[in-house]
N, C-alpha and C. Protein backbone atom coordinates (compact mmCIF):
# COMPACT_ATOMS: atom_id res chain seq x y z
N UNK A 1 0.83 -1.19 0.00
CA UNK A 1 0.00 0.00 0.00
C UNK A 1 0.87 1.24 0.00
N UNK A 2 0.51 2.43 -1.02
CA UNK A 2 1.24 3.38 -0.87
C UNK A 2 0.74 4.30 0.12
N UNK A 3 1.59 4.54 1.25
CA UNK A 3 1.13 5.47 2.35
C UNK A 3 2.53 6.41 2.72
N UNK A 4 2.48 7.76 3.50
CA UNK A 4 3.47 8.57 3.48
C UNK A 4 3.13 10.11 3.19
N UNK A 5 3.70 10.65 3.32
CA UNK A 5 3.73 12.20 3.12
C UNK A 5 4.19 12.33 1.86
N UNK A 6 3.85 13.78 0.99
CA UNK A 6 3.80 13.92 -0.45
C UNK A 6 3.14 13.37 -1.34
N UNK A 7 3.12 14.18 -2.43
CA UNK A 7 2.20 13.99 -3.19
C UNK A 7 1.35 12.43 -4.12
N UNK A 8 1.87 11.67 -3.73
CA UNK A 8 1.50 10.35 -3.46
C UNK A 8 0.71 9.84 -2.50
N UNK A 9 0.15 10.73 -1.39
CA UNK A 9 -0.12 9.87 0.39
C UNK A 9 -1.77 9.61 0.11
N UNK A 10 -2.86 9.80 -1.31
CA UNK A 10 -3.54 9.94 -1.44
C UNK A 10 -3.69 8.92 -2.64
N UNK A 11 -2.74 8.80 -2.97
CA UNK A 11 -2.88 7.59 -4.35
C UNK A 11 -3.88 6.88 -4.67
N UNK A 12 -3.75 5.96 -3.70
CA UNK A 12 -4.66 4.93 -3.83
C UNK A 12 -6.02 4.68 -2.82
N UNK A 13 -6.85 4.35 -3.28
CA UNK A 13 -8.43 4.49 -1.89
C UNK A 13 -8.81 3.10 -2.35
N UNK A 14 -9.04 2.40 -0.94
CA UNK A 14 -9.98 1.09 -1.59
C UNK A 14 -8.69 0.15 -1.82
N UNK A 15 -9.28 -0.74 -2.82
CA UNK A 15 -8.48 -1.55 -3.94
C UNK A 15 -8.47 -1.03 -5.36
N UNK A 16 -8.21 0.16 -5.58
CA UNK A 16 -8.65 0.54 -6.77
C UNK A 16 -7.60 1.91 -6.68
N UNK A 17 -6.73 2.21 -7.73
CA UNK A 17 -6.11 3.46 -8.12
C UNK A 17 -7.24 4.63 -8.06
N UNK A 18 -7.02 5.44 -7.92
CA UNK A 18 -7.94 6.84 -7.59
C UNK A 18 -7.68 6.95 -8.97
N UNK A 19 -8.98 7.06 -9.91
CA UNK A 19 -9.50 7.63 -11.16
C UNK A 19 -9.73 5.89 -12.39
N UNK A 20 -9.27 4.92 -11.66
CA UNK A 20 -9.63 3.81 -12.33
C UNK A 20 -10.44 2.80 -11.52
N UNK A 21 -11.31 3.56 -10.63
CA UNK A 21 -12.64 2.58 -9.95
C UNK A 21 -13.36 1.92 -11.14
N UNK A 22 -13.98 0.76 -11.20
CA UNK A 22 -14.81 0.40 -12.20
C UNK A 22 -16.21 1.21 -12.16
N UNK A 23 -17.12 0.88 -13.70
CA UNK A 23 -18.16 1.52 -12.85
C UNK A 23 -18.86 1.10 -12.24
N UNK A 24 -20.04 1.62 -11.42
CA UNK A 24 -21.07 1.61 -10.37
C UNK A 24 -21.66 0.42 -10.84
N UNK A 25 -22.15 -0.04 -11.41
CA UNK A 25 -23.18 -0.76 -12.93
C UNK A 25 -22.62 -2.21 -12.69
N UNK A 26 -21.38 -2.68 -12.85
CA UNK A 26 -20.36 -3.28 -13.29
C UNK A 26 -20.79 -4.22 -11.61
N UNK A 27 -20.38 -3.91 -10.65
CA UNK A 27 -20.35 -4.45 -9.57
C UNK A 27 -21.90 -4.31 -8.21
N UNK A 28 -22.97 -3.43 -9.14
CA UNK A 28 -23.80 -3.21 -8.21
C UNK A 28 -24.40 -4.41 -8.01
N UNK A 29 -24.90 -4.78 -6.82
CA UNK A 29 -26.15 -5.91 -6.57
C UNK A 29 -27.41 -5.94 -7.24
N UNK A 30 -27.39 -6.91 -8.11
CA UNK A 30 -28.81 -6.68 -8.69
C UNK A 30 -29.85 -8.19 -7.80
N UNK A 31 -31.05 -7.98 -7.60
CA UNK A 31 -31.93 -8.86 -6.80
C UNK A 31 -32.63 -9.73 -8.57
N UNK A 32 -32.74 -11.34 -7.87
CA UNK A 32 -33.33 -11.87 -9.07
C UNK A 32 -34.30 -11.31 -9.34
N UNK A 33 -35.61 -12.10 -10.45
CA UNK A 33 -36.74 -11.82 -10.52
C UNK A 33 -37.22 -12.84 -9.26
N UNK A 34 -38.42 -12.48 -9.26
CA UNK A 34 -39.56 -13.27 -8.21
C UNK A 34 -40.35 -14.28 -9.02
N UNK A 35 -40.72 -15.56 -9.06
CA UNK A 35 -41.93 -15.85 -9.69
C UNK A 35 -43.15 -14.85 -9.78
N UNK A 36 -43.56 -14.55 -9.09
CA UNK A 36 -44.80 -13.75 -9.33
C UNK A 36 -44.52 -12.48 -9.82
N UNK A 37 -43.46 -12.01 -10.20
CA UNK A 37 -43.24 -10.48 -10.64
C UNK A 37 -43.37 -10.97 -12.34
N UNK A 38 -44.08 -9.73 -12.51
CA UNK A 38 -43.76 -10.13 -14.26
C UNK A 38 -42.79 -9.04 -14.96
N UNK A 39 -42.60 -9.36 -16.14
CA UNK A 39 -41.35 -8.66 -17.09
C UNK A 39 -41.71 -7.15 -17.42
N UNK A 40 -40.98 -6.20 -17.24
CA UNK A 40 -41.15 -5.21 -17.51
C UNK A 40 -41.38 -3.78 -16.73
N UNK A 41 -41.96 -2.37 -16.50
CA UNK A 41 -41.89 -2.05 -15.27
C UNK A 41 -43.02 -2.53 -14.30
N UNK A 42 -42.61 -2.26 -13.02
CA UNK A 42 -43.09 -2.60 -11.90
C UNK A 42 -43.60 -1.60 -11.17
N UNK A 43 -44.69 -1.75 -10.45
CA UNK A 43 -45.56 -0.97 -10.11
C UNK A 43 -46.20 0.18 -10.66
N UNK A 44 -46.28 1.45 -10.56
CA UNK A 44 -46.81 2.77 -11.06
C UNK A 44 -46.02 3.76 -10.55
N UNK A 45 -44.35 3.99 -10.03
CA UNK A 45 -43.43 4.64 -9.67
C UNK A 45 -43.52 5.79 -10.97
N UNK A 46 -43.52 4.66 -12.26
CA UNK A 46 -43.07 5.65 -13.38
C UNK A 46 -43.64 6.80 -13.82
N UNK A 47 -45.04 6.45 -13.54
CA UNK A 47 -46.10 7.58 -13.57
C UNK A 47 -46.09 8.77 -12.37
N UNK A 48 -45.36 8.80 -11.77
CA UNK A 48 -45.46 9.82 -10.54
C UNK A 48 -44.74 11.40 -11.58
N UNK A 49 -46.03 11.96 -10.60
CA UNK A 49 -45.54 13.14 -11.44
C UNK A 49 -44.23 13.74 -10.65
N UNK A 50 -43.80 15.05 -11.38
CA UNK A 50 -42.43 15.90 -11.20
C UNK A 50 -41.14 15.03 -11.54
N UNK A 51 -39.81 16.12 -11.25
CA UNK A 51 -38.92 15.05 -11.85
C UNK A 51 -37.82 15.65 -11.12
N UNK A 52 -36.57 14.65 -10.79
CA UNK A 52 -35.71 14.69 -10.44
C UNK A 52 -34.23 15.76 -10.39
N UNK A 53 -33.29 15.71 -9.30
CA UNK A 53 -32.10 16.60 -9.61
C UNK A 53 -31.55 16.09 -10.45
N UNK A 54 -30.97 16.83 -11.49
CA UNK A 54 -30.03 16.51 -12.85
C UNK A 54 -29.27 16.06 -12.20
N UNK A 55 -28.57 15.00 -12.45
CA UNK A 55 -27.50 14.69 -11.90
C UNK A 55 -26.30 14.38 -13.19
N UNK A 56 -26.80 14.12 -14.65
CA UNK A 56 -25.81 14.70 -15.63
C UNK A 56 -26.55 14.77 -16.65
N UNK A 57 -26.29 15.21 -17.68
CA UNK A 57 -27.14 15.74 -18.83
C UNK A 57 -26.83 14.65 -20.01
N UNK A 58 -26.31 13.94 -19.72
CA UNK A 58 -25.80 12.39 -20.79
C UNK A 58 -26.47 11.42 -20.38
N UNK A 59 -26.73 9.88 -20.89
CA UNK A 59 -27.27 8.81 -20.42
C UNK A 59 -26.22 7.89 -20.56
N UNK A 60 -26.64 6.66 -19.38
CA UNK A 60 -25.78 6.22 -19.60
C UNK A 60 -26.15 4.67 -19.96
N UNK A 61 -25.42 3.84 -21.09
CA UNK A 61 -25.38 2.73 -21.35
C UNK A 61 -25.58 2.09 -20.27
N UNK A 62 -26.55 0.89 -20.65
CA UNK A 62 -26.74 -0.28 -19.68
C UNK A 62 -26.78 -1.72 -20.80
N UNK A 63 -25.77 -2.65 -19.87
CA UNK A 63 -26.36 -3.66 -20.69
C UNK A 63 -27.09 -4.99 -19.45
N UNK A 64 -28.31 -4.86 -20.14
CA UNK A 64 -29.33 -5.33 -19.06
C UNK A 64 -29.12 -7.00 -19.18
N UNK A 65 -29.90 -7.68 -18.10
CA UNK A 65 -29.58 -9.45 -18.18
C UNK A 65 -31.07 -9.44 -17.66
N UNK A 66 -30.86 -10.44 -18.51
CA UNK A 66 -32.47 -11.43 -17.92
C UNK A 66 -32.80 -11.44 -16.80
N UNK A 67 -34.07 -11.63 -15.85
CA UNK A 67 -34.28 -11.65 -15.07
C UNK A 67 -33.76 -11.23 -13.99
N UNK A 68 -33.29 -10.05 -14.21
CA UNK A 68 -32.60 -9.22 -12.97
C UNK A 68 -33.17 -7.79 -12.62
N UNK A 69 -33.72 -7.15 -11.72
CA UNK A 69 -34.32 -6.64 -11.18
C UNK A 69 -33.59 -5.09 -10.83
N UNK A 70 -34.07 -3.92 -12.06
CA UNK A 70 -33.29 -2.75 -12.20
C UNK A 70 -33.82 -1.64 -11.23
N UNK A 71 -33.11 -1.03 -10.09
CA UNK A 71 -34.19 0.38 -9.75
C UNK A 71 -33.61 1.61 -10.07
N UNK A 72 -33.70 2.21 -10.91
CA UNK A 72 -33.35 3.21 -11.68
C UNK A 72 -34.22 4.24 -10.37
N UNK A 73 -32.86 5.08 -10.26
CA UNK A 73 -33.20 6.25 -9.89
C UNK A 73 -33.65 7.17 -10.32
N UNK A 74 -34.81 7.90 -9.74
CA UNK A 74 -35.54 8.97 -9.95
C UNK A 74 -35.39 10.29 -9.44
N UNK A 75 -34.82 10.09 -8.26
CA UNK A 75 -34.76 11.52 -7.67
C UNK A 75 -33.49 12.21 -7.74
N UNK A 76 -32.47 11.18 -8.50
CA UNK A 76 -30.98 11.79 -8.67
C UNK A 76 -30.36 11.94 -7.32
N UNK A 77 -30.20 11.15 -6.28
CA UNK A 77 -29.35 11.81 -5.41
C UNK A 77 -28.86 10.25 -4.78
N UNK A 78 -28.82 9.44 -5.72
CA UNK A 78 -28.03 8.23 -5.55
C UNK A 78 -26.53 8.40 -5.92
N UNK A 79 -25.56 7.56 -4.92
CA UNK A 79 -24.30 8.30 -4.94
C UNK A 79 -23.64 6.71 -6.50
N UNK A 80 -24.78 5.71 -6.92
CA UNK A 80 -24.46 5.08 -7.96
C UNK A 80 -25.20 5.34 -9.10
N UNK A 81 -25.41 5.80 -9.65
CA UNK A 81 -26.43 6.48 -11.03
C UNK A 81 -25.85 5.47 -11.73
N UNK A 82 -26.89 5.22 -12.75
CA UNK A 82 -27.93 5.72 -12.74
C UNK A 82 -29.27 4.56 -11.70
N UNK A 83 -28.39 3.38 -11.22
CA UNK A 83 -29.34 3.02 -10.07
C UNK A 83 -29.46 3.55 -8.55
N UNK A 84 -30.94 2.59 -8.03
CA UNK A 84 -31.15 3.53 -7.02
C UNK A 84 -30.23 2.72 -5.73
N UNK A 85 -29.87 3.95 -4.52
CA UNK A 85 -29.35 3.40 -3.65
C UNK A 85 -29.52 3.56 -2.29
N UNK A 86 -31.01 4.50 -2.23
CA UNK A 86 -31.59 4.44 -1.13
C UNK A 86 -32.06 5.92 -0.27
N UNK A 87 -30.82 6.56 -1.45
CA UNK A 87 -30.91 8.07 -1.15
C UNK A 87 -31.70 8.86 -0.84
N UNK A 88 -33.15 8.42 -1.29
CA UNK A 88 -34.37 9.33 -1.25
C UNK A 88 -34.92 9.20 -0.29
N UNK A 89 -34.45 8.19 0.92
CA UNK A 89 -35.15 8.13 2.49
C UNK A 89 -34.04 8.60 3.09
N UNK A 90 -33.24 8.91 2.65
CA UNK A 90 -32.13 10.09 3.50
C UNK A 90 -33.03 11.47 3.90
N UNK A 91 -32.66 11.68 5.40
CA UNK A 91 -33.52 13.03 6.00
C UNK A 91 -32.83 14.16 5.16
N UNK A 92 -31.12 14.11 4.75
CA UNK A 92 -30.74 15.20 4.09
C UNK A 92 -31.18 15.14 2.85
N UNK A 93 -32.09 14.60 2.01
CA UNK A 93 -32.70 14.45 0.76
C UNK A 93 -33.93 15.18 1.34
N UNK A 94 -34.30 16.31 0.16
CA UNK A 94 -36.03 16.93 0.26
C UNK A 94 -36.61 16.16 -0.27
N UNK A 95 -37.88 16.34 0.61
CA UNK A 95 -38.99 15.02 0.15
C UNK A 95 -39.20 15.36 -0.82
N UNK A 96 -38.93 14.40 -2.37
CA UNK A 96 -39.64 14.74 -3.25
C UNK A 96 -40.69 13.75 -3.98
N UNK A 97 -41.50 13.08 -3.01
CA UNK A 97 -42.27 12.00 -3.22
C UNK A 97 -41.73 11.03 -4.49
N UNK A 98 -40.60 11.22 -4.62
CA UNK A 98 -40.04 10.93 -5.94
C UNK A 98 -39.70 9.43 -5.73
N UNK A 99 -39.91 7.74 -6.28
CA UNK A 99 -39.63 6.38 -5.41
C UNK A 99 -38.68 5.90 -6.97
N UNK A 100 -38.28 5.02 -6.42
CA UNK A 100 -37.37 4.23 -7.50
C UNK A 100 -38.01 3.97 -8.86
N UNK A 101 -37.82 3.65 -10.11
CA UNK A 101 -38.73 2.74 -11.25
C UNK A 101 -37.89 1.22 -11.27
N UNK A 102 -38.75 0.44 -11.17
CA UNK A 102 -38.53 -0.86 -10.95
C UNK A 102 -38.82 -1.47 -12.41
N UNK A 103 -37.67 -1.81 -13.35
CA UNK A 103 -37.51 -2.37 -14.39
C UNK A 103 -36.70 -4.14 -14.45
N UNK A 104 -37.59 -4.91 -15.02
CA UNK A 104 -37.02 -6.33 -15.39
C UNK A 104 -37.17 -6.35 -16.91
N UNK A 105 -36.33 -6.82 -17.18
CA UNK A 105 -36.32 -7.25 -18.89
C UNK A 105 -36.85 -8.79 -19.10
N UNK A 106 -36.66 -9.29 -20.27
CA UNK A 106 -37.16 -10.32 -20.86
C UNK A 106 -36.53 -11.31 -21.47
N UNK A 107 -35.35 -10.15 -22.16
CA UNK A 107 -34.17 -10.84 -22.61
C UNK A 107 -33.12 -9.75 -22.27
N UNK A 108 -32.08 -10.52 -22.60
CA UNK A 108 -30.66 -9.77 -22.74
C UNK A 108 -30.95 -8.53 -23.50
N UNK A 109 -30.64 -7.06 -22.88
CA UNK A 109 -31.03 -6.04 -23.98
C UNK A 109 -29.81 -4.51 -23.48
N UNK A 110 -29.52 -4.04 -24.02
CA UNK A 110 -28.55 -3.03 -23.91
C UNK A 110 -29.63 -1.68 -24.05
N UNK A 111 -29.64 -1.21 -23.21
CA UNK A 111 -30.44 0.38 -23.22
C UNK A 111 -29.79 1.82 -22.57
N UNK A 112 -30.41 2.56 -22.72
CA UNK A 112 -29.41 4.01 -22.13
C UNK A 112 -31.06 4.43 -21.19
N UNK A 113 -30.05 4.28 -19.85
CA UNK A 113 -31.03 5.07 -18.39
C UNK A 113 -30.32 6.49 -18.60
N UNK A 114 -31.77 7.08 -18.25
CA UNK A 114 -31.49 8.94 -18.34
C UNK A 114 -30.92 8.81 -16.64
N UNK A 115 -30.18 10.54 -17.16
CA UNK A 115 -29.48 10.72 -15.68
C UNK A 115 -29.54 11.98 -15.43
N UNK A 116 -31.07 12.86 -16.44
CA UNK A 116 -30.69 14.55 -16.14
C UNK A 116 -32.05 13.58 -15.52
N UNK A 117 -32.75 12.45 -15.51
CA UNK A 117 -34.17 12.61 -14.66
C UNK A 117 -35.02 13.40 -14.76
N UNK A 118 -34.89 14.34 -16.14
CA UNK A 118 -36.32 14.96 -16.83
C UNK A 118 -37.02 13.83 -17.94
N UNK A 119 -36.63 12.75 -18.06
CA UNK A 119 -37.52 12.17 -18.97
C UNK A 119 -39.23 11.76 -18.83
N UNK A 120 -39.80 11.57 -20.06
CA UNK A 120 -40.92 11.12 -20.09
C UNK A 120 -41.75 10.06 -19.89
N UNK A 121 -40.21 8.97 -20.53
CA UNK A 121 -40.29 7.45 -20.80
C UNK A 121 -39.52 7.08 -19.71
N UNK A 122 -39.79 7.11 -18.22
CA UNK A 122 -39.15 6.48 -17.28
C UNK A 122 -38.72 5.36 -17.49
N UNK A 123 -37.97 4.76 -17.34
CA UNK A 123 -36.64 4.81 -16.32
C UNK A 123 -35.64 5.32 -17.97
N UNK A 124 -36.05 5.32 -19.34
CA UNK A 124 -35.00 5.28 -20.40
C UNK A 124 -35.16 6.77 -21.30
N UNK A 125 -34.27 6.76 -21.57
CA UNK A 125 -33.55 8.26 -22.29
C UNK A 125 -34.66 8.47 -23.35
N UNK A 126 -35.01 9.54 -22.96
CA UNK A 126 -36.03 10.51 -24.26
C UNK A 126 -35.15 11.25 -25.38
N UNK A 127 -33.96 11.72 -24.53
CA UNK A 127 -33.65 12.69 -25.51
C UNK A 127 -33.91 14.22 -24.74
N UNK A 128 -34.46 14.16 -23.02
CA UNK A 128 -34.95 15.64 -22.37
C UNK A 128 -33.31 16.36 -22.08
N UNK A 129 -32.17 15.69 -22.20
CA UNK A 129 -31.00 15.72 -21.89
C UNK A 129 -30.74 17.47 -22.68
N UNK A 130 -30.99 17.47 -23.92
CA UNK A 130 -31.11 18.35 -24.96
C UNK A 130 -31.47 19.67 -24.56
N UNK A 131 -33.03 19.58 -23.87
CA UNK A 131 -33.41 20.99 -23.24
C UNK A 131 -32.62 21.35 -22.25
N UNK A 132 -32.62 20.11 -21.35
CA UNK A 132 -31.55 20.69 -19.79
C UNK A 132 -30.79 21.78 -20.25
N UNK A 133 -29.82 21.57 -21.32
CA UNK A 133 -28.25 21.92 -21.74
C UNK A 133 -28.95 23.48 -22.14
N UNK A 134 -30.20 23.53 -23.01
CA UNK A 134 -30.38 24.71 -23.50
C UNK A 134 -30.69 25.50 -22.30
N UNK A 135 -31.48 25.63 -20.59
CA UNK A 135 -32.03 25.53 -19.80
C UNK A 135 -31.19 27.03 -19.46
N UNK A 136 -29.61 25.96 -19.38
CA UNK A 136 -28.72 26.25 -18.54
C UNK A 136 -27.65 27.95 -19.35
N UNK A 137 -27.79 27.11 -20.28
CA UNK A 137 -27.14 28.67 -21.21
C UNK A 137 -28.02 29.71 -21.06
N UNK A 138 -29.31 29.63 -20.99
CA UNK A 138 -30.10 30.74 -20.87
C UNK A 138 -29.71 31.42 -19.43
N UNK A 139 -29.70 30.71 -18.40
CA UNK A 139 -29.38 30.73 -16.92
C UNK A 139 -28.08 31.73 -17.01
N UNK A 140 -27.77 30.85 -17.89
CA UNK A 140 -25.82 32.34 -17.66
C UNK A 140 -25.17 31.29 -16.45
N UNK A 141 -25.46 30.02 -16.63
CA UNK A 141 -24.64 29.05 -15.42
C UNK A 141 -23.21 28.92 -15.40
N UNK A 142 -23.17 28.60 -16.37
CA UNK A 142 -21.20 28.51 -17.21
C UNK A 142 -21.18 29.85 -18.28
N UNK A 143 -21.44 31.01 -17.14
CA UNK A 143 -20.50 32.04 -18.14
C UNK A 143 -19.15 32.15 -17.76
């Protein structure tokens, strides 16, 4: 382990070089399916109105597996995006009645989860990524 004073004493965190963590996706826990759950989304999360903190204005690739059980975050303040990790029953999270979308697939399928969390088509990328960006130039955010 590299440990010590100078500009090195920070190197490494974990088991993992600082800036080559894998991603979030790669190693998260996914829960099987249930017999009684069927394919596709789950419950009526997706329909809840309002929408989430941007948390980036890109989506990000997923490549999904059978019978495995996705909760795509909604309220953006999961510290693994684009799944959920519990964040939204944190007291430092504002209530934003905002709950997970609970997605199972059918087959093996590769899709892009939104991560500005303005979309239409919960839990997957519309394309709202587009306005965010225009949103923000108007704002004068990054002058």
């Amino acid at each position: 382990q590299k440990t010590g004073f100078g500009p090195n004493r920070l190197h490494r965190k974990g088991t993992h070089f600082v800036g080559t963590e894998p991603p979030a996706l790669k190693y998260h826990l996914l829960q099987d399916k249930k017999p009684s759950e069927e394919y596709g989304l789950q419950g009526t999360n997706h329909e809840l109105p309002g929408t989430g903190k941007v948390h980036s204005k890109l989506p990000t690739k997923v490549h999904m597996k059978k019978d495995k059980v996705y909760a795509w975050c909604s309220c953006g303040y999961s510290g693994s995006q684009p799944l959920c990790d519990g964040s939204h029953n944190s007291i430092r999270i504002p209530d934003l009645k905002l709950k997970p979308v609970r997605f199972i697939p059918d087959k093996d399928m590769t899709v892009w989860l939104c991560n500005c969390k303005q979309t239409k088509n919960r839990p997957f990328c519309d394309g709202s990524h587009k306005l965010v960006a225009d949103e923000d130039k108007k704002a004068g955010l990054f002058d």
